[in-house]
PDB file of N, CA and C in Angstrom:
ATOM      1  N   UNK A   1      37.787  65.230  25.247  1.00  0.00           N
ATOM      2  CA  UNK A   1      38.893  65.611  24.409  1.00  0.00           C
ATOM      3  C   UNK A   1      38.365  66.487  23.271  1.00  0.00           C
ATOM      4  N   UNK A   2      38.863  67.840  22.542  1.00  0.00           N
ATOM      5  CA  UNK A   2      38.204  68.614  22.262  1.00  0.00           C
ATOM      6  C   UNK A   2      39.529  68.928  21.337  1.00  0.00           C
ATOM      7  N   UNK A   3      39.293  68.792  19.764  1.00  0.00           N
ATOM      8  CA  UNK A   3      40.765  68.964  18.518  1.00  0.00           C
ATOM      9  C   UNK A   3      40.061  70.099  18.057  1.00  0.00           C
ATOM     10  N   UNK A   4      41.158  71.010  18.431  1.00  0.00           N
ATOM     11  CA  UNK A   4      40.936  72.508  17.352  1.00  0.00           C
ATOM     12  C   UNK A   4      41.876  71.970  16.474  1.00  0.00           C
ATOM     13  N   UNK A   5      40.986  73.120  15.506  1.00  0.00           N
ATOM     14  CA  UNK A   5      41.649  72.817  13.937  1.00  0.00           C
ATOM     15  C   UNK A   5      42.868  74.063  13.614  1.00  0.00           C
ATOM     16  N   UNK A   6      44.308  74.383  13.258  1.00  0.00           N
ATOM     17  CA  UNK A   6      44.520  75.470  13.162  1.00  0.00           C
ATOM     18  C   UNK A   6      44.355  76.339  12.675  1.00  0.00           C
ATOM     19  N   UNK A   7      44.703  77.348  12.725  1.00  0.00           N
ATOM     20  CA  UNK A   7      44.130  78.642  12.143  1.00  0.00           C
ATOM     21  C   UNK A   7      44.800  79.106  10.866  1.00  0.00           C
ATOM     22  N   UNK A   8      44.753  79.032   9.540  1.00  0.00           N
ATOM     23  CA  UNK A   8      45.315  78.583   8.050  1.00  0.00           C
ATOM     24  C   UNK A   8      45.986  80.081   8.799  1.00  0.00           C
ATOM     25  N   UNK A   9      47.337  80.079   7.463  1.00  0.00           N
ATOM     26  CA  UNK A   9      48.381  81.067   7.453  1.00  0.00           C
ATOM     27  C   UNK A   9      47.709  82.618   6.555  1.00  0.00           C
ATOM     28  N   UNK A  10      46.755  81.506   5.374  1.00  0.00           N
ATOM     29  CA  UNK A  10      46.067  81.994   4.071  1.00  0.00           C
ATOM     30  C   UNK A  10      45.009  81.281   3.625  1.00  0.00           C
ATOM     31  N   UNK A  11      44.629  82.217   3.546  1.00  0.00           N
ATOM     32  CA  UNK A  11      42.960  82.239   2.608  1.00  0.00           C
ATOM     33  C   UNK A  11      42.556  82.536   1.348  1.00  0.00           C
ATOM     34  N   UNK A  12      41.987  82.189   0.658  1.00  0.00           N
ATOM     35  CA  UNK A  12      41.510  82.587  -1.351  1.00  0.00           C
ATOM     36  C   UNK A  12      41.077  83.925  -0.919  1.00  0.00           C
ATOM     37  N   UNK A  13      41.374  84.534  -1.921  1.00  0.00           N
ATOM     38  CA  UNK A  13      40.390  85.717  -1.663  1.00  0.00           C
ATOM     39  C   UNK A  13      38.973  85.286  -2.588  1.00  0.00           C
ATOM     40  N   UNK A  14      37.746  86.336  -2.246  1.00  0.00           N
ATOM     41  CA  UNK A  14      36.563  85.715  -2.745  1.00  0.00           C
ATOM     42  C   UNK A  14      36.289  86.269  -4.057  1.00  0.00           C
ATOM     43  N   UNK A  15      37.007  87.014  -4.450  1.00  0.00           N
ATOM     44  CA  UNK A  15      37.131  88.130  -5.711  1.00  0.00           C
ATOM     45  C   UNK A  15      37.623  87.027  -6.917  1.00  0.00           C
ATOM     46  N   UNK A  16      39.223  87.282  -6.275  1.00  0.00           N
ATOM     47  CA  UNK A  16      39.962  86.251  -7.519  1.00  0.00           C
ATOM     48  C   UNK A  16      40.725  85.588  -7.488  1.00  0.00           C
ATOM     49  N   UNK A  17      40.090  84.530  -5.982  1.00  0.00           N
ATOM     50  CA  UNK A  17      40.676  82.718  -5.655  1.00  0.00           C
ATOM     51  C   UNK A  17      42.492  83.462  -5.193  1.00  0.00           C
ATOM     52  N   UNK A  18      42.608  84.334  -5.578  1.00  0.00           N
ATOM     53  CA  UNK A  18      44.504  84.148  -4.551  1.00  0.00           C
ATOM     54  C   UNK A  18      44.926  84.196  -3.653  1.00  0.00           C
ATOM     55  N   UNK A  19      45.803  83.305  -3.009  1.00  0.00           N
ATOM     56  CA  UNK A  19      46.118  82.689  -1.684  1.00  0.00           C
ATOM     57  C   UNK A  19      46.270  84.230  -0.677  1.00  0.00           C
ATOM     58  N   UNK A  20      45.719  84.680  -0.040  1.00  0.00           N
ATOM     59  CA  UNK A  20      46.196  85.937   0.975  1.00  0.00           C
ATOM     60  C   UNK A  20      46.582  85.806   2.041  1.00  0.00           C
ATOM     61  N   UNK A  21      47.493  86.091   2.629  1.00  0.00           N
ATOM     62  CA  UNK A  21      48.037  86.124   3.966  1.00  0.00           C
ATOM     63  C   UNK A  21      46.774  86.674   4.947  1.00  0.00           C
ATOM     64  N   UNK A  22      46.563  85.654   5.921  1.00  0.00           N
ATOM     65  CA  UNK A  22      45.386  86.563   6.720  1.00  0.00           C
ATOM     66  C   UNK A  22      45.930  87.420   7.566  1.00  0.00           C
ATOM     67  N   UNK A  23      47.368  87.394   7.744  1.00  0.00           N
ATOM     68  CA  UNK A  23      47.922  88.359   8.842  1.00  0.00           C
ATOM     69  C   UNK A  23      48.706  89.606   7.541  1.00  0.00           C
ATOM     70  N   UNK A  24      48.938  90.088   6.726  1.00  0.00           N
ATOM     71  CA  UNK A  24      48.874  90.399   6.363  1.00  0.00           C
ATOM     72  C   UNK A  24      48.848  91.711   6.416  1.00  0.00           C
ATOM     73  N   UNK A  25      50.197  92.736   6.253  1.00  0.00           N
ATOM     74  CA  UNK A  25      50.363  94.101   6.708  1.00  0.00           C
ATOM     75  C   UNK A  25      49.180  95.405   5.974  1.00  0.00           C
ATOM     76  N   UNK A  26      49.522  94.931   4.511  1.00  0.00           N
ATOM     77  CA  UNK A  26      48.480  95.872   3.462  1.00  0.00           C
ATOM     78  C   UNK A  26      47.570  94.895   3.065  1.00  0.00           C
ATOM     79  N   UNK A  27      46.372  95.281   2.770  1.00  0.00           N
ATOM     80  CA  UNK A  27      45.360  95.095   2.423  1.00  0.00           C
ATOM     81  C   UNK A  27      45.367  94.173   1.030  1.00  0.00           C
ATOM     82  N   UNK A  28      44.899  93.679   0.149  1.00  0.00           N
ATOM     83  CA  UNK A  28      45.303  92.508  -1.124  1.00  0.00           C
ATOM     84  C   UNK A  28      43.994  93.633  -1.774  1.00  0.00           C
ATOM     85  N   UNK A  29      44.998  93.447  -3.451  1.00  0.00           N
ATOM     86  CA  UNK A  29      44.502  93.977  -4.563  1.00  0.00           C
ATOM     87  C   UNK A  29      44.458  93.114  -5.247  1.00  0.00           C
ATOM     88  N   UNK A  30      43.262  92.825  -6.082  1.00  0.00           N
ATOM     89  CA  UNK A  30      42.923  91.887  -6.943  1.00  0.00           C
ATOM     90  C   UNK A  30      43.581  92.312  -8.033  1.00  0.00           C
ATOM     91  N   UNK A  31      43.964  91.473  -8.953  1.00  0.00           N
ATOM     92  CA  UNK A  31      44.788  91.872 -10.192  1.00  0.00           C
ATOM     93  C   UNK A  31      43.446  91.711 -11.643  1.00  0.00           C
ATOM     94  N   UNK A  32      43.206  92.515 -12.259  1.00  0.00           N
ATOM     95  CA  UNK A  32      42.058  92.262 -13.122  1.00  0.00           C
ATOM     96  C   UNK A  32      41.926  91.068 -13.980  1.00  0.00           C
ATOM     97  N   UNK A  33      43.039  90.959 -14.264  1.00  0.00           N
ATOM     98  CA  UNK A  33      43.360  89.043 -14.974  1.00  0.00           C
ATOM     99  C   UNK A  33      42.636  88.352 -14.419  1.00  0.00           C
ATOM    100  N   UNK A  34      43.122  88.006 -13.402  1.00  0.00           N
ATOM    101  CA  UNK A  34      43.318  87.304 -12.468  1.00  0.00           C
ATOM    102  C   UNK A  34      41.625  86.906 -11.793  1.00  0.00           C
ATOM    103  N   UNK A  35      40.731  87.931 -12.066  1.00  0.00           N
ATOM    104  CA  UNK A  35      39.883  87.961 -11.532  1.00  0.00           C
ATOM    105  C   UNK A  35      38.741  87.768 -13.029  1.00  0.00           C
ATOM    106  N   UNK A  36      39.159  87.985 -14.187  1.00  0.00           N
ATOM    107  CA  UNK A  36      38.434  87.313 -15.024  1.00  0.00           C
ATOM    108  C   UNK A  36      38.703  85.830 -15.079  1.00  0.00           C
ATOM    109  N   UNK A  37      39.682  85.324 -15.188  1.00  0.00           N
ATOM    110  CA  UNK A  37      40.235  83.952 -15.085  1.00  0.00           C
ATOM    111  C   UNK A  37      39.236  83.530 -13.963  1.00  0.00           C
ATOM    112  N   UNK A  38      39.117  83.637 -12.829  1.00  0.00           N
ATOM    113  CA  UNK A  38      38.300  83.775 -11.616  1.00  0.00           C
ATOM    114  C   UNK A  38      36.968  83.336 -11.749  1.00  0.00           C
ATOM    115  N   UNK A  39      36.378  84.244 -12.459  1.00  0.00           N
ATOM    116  CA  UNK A  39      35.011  84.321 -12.716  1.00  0.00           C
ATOM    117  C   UNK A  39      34.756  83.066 -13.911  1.00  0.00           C
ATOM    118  N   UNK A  40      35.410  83.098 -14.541  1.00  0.00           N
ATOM    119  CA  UNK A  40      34.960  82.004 -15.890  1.00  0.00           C
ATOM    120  C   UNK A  40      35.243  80.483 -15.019  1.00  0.00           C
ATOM    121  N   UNK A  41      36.122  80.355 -14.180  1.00  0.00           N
ATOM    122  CA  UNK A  41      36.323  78.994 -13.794  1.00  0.00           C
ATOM    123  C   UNK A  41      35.098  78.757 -12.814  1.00  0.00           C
ATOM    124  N   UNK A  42      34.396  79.822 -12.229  1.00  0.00           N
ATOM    125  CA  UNK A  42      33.570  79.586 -11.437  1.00  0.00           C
ATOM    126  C   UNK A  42      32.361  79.132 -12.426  1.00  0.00           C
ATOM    127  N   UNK A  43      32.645  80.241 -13.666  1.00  0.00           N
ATOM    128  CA  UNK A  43      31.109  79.153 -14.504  1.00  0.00           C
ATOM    129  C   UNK A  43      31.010  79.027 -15.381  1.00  0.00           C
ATOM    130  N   UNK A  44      32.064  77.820 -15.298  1.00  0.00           N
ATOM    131  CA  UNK A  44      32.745  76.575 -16.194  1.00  0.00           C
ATOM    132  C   UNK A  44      31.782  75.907 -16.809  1.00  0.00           C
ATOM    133  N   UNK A  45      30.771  75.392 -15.691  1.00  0.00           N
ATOM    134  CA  UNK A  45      30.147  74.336 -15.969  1.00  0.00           C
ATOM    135  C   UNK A  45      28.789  74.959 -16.530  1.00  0.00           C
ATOM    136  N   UNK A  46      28.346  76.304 -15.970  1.00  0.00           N
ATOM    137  CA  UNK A  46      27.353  76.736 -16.901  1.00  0.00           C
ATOM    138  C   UNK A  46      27.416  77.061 -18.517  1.00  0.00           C
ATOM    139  N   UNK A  47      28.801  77.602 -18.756  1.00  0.00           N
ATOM    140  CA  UNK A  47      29.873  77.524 -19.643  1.00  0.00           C
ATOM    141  C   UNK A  47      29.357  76.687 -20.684  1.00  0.00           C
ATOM    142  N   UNK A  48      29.809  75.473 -20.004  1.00  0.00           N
ATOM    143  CA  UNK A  48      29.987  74.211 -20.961  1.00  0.00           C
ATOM    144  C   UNK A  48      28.597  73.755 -21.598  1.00  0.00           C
ATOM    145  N   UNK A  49      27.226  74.668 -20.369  1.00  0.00           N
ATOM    146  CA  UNK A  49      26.310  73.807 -21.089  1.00  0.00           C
ATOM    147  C   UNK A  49      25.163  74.500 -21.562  1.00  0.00           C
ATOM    148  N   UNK A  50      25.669  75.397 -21.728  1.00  0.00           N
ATOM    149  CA  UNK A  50      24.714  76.858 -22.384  1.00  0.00           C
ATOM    150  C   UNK A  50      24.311  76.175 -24.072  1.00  0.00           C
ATOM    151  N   UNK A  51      25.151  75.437 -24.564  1.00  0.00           N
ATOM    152  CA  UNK A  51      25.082  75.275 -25.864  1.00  0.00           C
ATOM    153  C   UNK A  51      23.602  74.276 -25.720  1.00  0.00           C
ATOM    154  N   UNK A  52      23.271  72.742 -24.832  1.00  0.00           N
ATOM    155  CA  UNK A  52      22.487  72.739 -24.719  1.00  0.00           C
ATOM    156  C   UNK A  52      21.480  73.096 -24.320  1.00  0.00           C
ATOM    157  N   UNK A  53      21.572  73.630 -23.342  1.00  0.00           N
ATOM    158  CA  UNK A  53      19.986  75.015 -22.722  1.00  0.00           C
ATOM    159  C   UNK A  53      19.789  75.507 -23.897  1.00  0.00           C
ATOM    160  N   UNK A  54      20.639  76.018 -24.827  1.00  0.00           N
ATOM    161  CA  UNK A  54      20.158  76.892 -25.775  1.00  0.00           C
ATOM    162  C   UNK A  54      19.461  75.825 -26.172  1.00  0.00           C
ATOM    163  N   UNK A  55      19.787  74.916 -26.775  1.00  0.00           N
ATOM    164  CA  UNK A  55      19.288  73.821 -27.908  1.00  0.00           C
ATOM    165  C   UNK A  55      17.548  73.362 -26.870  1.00  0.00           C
ATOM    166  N   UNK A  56      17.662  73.138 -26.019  1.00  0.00           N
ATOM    167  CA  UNK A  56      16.297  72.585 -25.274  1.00  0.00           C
ATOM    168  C   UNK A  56      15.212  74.237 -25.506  1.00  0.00           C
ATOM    169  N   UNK A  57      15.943  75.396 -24.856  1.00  0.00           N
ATOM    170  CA  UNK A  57      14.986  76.314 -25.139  1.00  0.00           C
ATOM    171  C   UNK A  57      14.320  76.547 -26.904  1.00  0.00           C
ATOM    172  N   UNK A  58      15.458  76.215 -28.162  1.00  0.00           N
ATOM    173  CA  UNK A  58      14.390  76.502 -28.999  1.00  0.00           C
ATOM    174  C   UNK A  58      13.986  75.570 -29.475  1.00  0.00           C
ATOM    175  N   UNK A  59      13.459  74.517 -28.645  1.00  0.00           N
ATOM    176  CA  UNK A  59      12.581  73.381 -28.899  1.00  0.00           C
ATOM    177  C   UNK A  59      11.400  73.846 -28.101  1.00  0.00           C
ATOM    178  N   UNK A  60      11.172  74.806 -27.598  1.00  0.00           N
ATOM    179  CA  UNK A  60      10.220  75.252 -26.988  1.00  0.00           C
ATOM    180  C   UNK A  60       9.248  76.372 -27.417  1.00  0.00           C
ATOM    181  N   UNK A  61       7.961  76.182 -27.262  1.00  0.00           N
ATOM    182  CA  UNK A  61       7.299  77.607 -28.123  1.00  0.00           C
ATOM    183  C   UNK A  61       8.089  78.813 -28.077  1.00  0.00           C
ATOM    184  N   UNK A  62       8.156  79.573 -27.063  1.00  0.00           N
ATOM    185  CA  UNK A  62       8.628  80.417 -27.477  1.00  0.00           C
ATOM    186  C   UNK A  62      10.693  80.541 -28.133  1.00  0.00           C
ATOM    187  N   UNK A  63      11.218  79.383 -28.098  1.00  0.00           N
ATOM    188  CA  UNK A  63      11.796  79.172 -28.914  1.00  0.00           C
ATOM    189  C   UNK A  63      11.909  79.366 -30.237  1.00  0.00           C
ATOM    190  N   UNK A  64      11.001  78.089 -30.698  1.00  0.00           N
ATOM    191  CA  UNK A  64      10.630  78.632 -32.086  1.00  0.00           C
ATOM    192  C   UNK A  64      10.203  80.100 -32.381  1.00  0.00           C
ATOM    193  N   UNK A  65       9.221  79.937 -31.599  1.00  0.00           N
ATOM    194  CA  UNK A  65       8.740  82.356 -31.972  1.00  0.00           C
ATOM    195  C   UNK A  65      10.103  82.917 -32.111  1.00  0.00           C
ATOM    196  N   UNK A  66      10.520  82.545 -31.346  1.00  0.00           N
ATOM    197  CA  UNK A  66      11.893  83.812 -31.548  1.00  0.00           C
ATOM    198  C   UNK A  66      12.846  83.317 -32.620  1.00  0.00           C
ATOM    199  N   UNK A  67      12.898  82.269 -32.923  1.00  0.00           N
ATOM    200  CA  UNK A  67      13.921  81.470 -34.013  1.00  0.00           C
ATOM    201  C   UNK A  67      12.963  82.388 -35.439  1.00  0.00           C
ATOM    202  N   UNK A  68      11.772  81.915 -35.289  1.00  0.00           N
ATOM    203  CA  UNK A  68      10.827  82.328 -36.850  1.00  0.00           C
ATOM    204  C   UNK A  68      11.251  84.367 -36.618  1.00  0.00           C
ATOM    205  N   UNK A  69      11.103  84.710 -35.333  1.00  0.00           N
ATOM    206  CA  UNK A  69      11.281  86.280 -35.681  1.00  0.00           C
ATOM    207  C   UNK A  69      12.538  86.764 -36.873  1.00  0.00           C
ATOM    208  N   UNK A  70      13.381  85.719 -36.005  1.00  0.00           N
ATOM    209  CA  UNK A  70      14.794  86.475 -36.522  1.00  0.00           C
ATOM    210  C   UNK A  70      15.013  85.732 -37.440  1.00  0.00           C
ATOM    211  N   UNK A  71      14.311  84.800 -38.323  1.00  0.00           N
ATOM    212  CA  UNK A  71      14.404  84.489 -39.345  1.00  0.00           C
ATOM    213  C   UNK A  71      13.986  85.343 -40.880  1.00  0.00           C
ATOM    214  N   UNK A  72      12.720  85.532 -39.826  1.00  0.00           N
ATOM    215  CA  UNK A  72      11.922  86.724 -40.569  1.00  0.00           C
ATOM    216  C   UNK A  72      12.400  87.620 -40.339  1.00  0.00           C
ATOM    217  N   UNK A  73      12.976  88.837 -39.500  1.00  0.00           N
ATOM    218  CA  UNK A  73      13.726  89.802 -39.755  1.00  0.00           C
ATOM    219  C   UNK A  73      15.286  89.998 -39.609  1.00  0.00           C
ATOM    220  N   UNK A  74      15.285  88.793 -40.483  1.00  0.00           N
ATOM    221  CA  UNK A  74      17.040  88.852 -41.050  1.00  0.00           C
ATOM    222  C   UNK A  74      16.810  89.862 -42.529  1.00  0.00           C
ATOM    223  N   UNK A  75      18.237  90.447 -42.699  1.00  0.00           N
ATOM    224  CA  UNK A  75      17.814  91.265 -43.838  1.00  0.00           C
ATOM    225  C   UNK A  75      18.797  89.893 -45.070  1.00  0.00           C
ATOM    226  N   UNK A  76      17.953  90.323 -46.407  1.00  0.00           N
ATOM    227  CA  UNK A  76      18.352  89.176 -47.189  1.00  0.00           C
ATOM    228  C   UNK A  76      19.513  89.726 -47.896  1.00  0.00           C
TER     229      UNK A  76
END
């Protein structure tokens, strides 16, 4: 006994996640919104944790070096 799965109506597009008709007469245009919205949800989670990476990198030598540079060439 052998279950095919069916064949979806629609698919995300890989640009900017919107549902597309795979049969579909014209071709799909990404809408530029749509495709920043897109991109940030994809990295959400790097997003969220950049604040600590930052914080672990300037606990690190060259952390500090670069923290003391731009300390030192801040203008006063």
């Amino acid at each position: 006994m052998s279950l095919a799965f069916p064949t979806p109506d629609h698919m995300p597009c890989p640009q900017c996640g919107a549902s597309v008709a795979v049969a579909a007469a014209e071709p799909h245009v990404c809408d530029e919104e749509r495709v920043l919205d897109y991109r940030l949800f994809e990295l959400g989670a790097e997003i969220a944790s950049f604040a600590d990476d930052f914080a672990a990198w300037l606990a690190t030598p060259q952390g500090r070096f670069a923290r003391f540079l731009a300390e030192r060439d801040r203008p006063s």
